[in-house]
Protein backbone atom coordinates (compact mmCIF):
# COMPACT_ATOMS: atom_id res chain seq x y z
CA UNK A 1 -90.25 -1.05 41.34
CA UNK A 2 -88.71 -4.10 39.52
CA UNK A 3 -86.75 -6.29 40.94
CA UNK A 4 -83.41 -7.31 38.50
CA UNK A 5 -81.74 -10.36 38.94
CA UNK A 6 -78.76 -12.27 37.21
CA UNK A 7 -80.40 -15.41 38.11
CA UNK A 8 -82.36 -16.54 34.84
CA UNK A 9 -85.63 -18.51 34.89
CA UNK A 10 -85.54 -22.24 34.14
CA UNK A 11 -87.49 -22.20 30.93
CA UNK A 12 -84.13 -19.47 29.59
CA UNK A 13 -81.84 -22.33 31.58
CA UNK A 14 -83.37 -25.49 29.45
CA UNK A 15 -82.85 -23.72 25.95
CA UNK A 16 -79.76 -22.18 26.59
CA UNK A 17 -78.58 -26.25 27.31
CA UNK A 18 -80.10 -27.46 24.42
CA UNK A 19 -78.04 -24.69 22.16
CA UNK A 20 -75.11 -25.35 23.54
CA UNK A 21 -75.58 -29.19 23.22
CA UNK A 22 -76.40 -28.88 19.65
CA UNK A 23 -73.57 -26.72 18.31
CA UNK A 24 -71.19 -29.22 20.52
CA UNK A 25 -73.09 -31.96 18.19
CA UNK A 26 -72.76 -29.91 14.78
CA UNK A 27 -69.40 -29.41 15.34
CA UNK A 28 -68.23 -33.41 15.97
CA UNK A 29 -70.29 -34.37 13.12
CA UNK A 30 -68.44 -32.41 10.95
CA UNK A 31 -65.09 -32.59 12.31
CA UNK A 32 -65.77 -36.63 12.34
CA UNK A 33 -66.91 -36.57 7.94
CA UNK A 34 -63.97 -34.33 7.69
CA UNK A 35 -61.61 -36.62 9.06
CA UNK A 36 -62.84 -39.99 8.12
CA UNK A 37 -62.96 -38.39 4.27
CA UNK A 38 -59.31 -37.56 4.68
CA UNK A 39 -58.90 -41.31 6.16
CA UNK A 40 -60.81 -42.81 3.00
CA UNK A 41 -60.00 -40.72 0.71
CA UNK A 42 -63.76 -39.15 -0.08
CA UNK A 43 -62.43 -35.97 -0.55
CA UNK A 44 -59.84 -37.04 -3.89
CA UNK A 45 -62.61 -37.89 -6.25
CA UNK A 46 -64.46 -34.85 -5.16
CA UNK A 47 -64.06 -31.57 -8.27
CA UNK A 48 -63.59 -28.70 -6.35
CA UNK A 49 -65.48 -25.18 -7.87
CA UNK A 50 -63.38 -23.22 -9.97
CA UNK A 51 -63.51 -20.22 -7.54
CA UNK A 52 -62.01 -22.63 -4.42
CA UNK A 53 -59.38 -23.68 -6.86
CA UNK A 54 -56.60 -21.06 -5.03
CA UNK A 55 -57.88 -21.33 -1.93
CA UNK A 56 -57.17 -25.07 -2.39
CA UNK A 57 -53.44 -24.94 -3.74
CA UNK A 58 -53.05 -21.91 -1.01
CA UNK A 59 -54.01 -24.91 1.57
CA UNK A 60 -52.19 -27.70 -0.21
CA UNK A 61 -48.58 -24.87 -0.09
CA UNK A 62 -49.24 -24.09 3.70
CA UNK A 63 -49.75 -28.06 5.04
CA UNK A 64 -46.36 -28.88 2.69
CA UNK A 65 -42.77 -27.97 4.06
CA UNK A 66 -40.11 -26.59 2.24
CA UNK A 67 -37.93 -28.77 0.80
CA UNK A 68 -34.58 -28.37 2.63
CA UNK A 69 -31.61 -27.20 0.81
CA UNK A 70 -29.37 -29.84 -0.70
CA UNK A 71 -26.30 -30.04 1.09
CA UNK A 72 -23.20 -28.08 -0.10
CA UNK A 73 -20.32 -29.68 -1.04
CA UNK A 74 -17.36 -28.39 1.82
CA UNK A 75 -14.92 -27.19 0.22
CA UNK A 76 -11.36 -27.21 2.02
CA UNK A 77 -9.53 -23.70 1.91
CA UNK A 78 -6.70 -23.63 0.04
CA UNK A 79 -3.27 -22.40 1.10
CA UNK A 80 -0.92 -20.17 -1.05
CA UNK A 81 2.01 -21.20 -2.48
CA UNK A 82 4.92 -19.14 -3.56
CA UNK A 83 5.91 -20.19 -7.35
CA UNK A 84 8.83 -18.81 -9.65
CA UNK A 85 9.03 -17.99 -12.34
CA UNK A 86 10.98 -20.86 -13.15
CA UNK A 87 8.26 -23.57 -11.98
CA UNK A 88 5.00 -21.02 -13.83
CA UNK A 89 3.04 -22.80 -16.82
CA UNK A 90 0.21 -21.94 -19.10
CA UNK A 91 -2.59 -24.49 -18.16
CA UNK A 92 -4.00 -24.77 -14.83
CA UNK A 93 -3.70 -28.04 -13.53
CA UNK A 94 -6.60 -30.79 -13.02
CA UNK A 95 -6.86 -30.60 -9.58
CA UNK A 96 -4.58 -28.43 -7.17
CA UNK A 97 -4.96 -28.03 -3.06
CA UNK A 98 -2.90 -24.21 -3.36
CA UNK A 99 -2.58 -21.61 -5.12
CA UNK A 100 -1.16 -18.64 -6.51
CA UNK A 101 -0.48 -15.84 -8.49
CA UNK A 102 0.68 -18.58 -11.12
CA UNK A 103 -0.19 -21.84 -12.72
CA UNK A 104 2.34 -24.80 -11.89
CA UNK A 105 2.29 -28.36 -11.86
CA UNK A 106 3.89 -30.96 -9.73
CA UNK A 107 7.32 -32.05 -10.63
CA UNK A 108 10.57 -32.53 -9.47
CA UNK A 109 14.17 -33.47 -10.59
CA UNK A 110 13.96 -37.03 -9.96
CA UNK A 111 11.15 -38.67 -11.61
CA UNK A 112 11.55 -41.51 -10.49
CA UNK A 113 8.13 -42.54 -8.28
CA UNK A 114 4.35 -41.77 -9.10
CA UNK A 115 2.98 -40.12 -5.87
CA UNK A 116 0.22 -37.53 -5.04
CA UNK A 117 2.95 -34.98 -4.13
CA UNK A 118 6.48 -34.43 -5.44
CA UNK A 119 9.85 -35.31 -3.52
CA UNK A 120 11.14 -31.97 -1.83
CA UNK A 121 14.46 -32.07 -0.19
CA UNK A 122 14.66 -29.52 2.27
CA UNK A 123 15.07 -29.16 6.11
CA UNK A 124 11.85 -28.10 7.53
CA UNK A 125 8.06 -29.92 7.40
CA UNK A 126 5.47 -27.19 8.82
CA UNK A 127 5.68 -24.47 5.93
CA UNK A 128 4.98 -25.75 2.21
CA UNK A 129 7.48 -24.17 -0.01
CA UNK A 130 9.78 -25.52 -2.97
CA UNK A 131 12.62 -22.97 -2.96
CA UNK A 132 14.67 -21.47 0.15
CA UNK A 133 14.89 -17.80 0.25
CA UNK A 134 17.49 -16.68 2.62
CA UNK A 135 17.52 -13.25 5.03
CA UNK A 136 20.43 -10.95 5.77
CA UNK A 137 20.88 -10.94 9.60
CA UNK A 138 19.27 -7.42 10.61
CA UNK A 139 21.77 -4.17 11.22
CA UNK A 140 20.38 -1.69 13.23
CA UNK A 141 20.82 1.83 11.18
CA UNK A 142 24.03 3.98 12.16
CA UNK A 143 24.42 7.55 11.26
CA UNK A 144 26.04 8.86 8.54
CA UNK A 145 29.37 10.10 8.75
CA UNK A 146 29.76 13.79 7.84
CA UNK A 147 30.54 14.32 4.14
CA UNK A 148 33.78 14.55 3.15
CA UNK A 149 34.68 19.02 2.16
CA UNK A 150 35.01 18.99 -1.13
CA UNK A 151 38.23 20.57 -2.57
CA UNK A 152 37.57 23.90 -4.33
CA UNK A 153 37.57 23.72 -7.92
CA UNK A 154 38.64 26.59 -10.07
CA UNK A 155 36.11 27.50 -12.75
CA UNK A 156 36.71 29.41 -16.25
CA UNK A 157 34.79 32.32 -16.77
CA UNK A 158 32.58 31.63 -19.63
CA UNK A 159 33.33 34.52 -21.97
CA UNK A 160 30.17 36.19 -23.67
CA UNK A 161 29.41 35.34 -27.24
CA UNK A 162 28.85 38.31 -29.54
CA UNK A 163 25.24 38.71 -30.61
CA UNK A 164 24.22 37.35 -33.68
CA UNK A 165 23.40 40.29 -36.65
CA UNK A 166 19.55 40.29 -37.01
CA UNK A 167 17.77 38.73 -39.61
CA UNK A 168 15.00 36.07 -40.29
CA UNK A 169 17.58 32.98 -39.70
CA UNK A 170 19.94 32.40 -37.56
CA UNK A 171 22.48 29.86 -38.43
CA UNK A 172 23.82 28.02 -35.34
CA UNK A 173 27.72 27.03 -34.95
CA UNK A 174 28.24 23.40 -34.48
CA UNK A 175 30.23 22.36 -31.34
CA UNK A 176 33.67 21.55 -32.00
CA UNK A 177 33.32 18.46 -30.08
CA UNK A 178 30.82 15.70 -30.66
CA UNK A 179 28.77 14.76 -27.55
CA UNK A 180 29.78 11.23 -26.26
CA UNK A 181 26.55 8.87 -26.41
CA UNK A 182 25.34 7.83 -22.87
CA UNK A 183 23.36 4.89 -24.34
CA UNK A 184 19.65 3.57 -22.40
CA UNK A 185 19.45 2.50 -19.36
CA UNK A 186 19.40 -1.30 -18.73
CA UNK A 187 15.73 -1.00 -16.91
CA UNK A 188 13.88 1.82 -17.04
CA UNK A 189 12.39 2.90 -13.61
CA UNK A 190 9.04 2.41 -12.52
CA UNK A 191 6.58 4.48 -13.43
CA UNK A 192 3.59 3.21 -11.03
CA UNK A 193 4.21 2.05 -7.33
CA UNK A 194 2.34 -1.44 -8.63
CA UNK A 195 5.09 -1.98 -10.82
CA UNK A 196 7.71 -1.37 -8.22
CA UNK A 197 6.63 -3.49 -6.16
CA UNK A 198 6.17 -6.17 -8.48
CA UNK A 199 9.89 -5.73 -9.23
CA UNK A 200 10.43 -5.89 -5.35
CA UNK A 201 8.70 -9.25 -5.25
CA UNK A 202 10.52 -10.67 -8.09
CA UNK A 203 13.96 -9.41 -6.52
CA UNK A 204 12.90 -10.52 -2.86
CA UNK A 205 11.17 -13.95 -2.55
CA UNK A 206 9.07 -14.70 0.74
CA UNK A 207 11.07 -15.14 3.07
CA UNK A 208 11.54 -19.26 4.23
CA UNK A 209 13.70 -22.99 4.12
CA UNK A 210 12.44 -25.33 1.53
CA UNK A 211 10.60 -27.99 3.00
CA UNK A 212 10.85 -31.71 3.05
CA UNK A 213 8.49 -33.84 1.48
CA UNK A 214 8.63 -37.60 0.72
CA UNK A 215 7.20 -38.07 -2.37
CA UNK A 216 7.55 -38.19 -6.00
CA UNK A 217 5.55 -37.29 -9.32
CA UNK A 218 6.98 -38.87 -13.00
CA UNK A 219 6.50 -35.52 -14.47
CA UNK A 220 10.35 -34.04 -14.75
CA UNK A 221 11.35 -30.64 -14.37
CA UNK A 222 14.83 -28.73 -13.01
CA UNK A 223 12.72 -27.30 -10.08
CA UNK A 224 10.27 -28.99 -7.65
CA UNK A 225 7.01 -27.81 -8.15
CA UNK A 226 3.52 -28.01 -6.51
CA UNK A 227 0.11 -28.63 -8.51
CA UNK A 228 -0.99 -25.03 -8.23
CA UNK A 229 -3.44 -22.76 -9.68
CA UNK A 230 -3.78 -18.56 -10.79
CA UNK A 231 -6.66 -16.54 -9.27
CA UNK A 232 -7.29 -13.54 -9.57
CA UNK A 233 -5.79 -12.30 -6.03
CA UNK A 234 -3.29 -14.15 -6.44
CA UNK A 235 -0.73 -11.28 -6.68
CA UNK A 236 -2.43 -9.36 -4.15
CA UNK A 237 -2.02 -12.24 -1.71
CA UNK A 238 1.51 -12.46 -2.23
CA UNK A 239 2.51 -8.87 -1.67
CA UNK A 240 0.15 -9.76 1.61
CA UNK A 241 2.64 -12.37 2.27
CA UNK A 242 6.01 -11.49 1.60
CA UNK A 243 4.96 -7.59 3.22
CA UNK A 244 4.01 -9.91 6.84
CA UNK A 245 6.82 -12.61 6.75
CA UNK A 246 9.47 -9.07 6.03
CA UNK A 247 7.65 -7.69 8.73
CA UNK A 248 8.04 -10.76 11.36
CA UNK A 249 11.82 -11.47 10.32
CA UNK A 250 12.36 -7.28 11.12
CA UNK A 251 11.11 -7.96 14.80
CA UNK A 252 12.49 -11.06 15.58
CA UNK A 253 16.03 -9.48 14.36
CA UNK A 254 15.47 -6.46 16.55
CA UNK A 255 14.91 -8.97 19.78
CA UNK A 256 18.03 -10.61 18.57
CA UNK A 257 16.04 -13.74 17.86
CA UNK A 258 17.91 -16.81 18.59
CA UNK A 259 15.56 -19.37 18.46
CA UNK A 260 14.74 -19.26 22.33
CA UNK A 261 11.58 -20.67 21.83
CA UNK A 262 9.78 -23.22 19.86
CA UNK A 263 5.94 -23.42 18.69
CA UNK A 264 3.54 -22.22 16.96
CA UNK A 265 1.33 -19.25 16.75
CA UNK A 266 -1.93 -18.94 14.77
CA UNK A 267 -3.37 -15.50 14.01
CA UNK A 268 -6.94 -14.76 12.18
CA UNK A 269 -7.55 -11.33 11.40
CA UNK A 270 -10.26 -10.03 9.10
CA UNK A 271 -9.18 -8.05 5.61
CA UNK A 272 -11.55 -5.79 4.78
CA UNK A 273 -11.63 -4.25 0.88
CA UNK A 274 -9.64 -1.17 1.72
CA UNK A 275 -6.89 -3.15 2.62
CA UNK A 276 -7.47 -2.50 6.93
CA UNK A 277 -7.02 -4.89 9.01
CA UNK A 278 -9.55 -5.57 11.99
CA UNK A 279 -10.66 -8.42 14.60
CA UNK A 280 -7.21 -9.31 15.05
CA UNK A 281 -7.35 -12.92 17.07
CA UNK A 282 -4.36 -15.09 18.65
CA UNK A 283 -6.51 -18.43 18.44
CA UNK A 284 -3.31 -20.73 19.43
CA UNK A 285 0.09 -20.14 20.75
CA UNK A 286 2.52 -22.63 22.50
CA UNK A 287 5.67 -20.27 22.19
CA UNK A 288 4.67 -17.92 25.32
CA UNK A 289 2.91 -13.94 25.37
CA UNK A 290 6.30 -11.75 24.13
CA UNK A 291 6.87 -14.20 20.82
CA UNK A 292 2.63 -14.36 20.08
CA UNK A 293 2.35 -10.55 20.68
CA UNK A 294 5.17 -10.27 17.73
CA UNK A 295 2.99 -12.21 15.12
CA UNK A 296 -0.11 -10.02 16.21
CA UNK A 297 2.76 -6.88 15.34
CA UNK A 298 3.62 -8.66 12.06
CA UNK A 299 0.50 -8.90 10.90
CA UNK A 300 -0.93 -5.15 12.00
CA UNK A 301 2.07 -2.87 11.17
CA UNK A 302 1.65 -3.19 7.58
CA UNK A 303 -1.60 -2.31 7.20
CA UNK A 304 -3.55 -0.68 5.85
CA UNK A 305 -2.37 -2.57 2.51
CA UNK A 306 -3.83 -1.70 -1.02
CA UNK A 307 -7.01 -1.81 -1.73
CA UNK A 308 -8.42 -5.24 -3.37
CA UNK A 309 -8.80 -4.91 -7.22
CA UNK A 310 -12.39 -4.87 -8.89
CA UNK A 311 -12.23 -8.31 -9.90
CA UNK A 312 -10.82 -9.78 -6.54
CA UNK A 313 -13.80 -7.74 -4.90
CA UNK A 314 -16.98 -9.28 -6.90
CA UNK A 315 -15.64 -12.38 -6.32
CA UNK A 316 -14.67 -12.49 -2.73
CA UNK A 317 -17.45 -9.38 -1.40
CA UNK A 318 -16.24 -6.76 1.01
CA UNK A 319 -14.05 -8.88 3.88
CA UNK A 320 -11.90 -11.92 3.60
CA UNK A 321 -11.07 -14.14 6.77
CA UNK A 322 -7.79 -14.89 6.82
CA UNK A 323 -5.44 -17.30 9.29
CA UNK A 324 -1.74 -17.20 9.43
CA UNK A 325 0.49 -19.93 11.35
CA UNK A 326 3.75 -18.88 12.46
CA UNK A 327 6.27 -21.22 13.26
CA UNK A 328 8.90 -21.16 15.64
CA UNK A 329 11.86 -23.91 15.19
């Protein structure tokens, strides 16, 4: 029997070597023209075969990188402004840092001083609004005294009218007195809850002191006035608004509020497109737990509010991130 062995013989040994040296020998030779083509440029002048043609720009795509993106612009957010009627105009303004649900531009009474921002006179420097809007101290409801009994009132039978004779017309008897004209009503009511409570808005004003502001624009005008711009949520932000600062003033009236502490509190929440409210965040408060929990309340009792409108939706996508500072003074 055969003896089998892994040990090979030396004549198998030698040419195995001599293999193995000589594709080690094929493959620097041509790893050494590739490179020193690349080095001297051999390989430019060359006119590659018209079937390697995508296989070379497929090469020449994977050695490039992409080009990185151009850097965007940052934009800073802009912060609403409340504007009256009063301060509104047609054209936009040039360049505005708010805005609104309408145009405005910056003015104020005194135009005496050209300045990036016009002279406010008001008592407060945190919150940026032209006008003062005052609030009714809060009165907790009472019940309603029982009504009053009404005296009994003797009526007059109503004595039965003979029939009219039949026939194909009737003539009808006019009243012996002439009915006194009411007149229209000075406003009609609201037929939509949209248009109530854009009456509500124009009746109630956010809440807030006007602020003061060193400044001064030459453009003159009876009411100061910030360079502001319309988009298209601009109403729904300000429903947003005034519904959260009514809110906050409720609370703080119901705790008998009397400026015990003073600070700030910023809340960011996330609105979503059905008008809920969700990842609710204190991110600072200096004012203490009770008086930061009360913003968090102001700003989640309210919802859910409307849902956006079609426009405000395509432009802004499905959730808005959204930070409110509260002061305390």
């Amino acid at each position: 029997m055969p003896r089998w062995s892994l040990r090979q013989d030396r004549a198998e040994s030698s040419r195995l070597a001599w293999a193995v040296m000589l594709s080690l020998a094929v493959h620097l030779a041509v790893l050494g023209t590739y490179t020193a083509g690349r080095r001297f440029h051999w390989w430019d002048a060359l006119r590659w075969p018209a079937w390697l043609q995508p296989a070379k720009k497929l090469a020449e795509m994977l050695r490039k990188k992409p080009d990185a993106p151009p850097p965007q612009p940052h934009e800073a957010p802009l912060l609403f402004v409340e504007v009256t009627p009063e301060q509104a105009v047609a054209a936009p303004p040039k360049e505005a840092k708010f805005y609104s649900n309408k145009n405005a531009v910056a003015a104020n009474p005194e135009a005496n001083r050209d300045a990036d921002m016009p002279k406010i006179t008001g008592t407060q420097k945190q919150v940026i609004k032209t006008e003062t809007a005052p609030r009714e101290k809060y009165v907790p409801l009472q019940p309603s005294p029982p009504p009053a009994p009404k005296a009994a009132q003797a009526q007059e039978e109503a004595k039965p009218k003979p029939a009219q004779p039949p026939g194909d017309l009737a003539m009808a008897k006019p009243e012996p007195t002439l009915r006194k004209d009411e007149g229209s009503e000075a406003q009609a009511r609201p037929r939509t809850l949209e248009e109530a409570r854009a009456r509500q808005q124009q009746k109630n004003p956010v809440l807030g002191e006007k602020m003061n502001m060193d400044g001064g624009v030459t453009r003159h005008r009876q009411f100061a006035s910030l360079d502001t711009k319309e988009t298209p949520f601009g109403d729904y932000d300000a429903e947003l608004v005034e519904a959260i600062s009514q809110r906050w003033y409720s609370l703080l009236d119901q705790r008998d509020y009397a400026s015990d502490g003073r600070g700030k509190v910023v809340v960011q929440f996330t609105l979503n497109y059905d008008g809920r409210v969700t990842d609710v965040s204190m991110e600072e408060n200096s004012v203490g737990e009770v008086l930061g929990y009360i913003c968090q309340k102001a700003v989640q009792d309210p919802s859910p509010f409307k849902p956006w409108p079609r426009e405000m939706r395509r432009l802004q996508g499905d959730t808005r991130h959204i930070q409110f500072t509260f002061y305390y003074n």
